[in-house]
N, C-alpha and C. Protein backbone atom coordinates (compact mmCIF):
# COMPACT_ATOMS: atom_id res chain seq x y z
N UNK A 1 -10.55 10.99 -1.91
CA UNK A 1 -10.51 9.61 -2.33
C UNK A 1 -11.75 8.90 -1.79
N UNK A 2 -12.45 7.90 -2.66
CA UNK A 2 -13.99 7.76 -2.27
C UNK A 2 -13.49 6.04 -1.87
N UNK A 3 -12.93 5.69 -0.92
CA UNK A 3 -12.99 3.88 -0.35
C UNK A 3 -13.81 3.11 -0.77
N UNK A 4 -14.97 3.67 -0.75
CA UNK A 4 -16.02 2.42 -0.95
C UNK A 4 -16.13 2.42 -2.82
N UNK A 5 -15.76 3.47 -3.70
CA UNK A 5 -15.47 3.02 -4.79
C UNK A 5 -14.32 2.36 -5.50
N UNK A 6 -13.55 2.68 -4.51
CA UNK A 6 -11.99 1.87 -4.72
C UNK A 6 -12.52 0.62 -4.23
N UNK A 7 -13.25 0.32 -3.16
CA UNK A 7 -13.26 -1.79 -3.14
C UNK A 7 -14.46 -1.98 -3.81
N UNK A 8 -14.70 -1.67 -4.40
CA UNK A 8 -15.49 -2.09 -5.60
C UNK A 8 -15.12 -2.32 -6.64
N UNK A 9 -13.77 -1.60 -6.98
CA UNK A 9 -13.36 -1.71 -8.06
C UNK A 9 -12.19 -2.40 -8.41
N UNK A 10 -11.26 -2.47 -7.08
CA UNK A 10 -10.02 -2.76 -7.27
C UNK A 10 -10.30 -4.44 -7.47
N UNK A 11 -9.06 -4.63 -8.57
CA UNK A 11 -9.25 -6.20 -8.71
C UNK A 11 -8.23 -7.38 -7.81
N UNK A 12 -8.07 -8.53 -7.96
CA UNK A 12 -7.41 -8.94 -7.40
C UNK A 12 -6.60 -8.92 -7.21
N UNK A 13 -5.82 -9.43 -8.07
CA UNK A 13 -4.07 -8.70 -8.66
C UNK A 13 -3.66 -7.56 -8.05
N UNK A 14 -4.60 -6.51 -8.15
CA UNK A 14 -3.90 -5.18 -7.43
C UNK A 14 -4.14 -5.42 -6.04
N UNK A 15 -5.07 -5.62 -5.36
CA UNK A 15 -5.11 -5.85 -4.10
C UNK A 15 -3.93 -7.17 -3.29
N UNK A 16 -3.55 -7.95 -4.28
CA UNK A 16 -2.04 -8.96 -3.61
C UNK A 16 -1.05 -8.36 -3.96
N UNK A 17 -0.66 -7.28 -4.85
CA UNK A 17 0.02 -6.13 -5.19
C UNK A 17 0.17 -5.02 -4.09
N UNK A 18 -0.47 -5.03 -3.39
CA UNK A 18 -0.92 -4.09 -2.08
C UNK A 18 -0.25 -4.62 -1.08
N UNK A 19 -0.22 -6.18 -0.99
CA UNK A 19 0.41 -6.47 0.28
C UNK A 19 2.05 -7.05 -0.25
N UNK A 20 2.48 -7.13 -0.91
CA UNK A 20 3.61 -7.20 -1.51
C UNK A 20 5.02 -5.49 -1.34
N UNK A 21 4.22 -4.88 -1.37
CA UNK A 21 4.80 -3.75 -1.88
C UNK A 21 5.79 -3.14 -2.77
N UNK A 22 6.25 -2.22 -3.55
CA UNK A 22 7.26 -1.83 -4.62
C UNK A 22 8.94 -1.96 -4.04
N UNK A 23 8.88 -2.01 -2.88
CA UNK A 23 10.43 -1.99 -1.53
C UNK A 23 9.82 -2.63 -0.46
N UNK A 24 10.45 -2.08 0.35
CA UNK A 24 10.38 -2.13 2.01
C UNK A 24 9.78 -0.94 2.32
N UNK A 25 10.20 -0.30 1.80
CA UNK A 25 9.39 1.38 2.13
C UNK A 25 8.22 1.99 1.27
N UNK A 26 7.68 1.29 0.07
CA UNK A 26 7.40 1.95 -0.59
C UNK A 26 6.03 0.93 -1.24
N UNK A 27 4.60 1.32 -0.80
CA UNK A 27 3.50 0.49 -1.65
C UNK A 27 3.66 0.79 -3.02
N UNK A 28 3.24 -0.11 -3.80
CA UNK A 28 2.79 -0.05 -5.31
C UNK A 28 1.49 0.91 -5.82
N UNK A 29 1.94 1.46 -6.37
CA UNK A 29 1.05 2.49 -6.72
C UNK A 29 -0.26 1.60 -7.64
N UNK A 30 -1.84 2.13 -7.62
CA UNK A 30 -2.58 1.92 -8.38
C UNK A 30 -3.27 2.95 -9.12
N UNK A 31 -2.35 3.72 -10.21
CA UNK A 31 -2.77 4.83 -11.00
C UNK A 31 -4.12 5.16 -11.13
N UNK A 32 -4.96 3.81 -11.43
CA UNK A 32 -6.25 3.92 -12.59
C UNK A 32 -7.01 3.97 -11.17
N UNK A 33 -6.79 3.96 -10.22
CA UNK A 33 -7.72 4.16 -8.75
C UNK A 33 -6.88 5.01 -7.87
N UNK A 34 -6.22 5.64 -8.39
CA UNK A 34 -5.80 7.07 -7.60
C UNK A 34 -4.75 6.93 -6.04
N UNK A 35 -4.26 5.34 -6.43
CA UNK A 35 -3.43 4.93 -5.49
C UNK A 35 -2.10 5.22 -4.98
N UNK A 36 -1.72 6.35 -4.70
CA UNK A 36 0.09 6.50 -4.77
C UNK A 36 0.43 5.53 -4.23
N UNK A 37 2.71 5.29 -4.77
CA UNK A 37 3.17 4.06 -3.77
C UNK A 37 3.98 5.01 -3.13
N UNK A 38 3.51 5.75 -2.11
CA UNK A 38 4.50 7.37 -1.65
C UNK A 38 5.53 6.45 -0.58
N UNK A 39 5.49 5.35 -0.12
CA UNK A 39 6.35 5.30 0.82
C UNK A 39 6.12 5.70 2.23
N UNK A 40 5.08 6.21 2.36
CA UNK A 40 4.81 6.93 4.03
C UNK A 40 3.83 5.49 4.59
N UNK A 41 5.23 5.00 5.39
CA UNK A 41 5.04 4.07 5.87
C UNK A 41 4.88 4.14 7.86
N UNK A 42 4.12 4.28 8.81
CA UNK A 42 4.29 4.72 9.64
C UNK A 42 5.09 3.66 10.50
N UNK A 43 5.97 4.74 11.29
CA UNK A 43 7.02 3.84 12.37
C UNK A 43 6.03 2.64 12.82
N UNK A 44 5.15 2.93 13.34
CA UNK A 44 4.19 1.81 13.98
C UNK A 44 4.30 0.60 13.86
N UNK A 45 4.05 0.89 12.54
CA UNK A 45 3.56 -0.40 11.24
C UNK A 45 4.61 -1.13 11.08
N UNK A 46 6.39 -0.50 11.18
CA UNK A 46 7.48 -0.94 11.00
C UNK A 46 7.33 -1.80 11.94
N UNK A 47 7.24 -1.20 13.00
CA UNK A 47 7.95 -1.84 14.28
C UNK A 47 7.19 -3.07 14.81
N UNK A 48 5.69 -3.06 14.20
CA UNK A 48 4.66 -4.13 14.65
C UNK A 48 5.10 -5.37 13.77
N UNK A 49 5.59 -4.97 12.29
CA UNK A 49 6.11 -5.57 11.50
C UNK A 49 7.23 -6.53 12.37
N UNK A 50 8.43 -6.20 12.92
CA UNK A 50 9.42 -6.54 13.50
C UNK A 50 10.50 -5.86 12.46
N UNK A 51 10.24 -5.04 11.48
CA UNK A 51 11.63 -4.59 10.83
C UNK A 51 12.18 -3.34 11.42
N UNK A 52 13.40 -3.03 11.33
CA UNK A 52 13.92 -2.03 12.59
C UNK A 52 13.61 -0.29 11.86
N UNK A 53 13.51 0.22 12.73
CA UNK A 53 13.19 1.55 12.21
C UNK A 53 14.40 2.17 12.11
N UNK A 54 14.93 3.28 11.31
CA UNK A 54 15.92 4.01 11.52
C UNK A 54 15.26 5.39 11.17
């Protein structure tokens, strides 16, 4: 996956789409930039979040 051609390209919409996500567990995928929404969300991120991990 090449980053610096993905923020070049990605538009707005998809990038506030990014911080929204598809669930709680699960980013929104961006097909046409090779984005899965796989869900591999790390405990970390939960817990910095304040939502509880199980």
């Amino acid at each position: 996956m090449d980053i610096q051609k993905i923020i070049t390209e990605i538009v707005l919409e998809e990038k506030v789409s990014l911080c929204s996500g598809q669930s709680a567990w699960e980013t929104k995928a961006i097909e046409r930039l090779g984005i899965s929404g796989d869900g591999n969300v790390p405990a970390g991120k939960i817990r910095a979040a304040g939502l509880p991990y199980r």
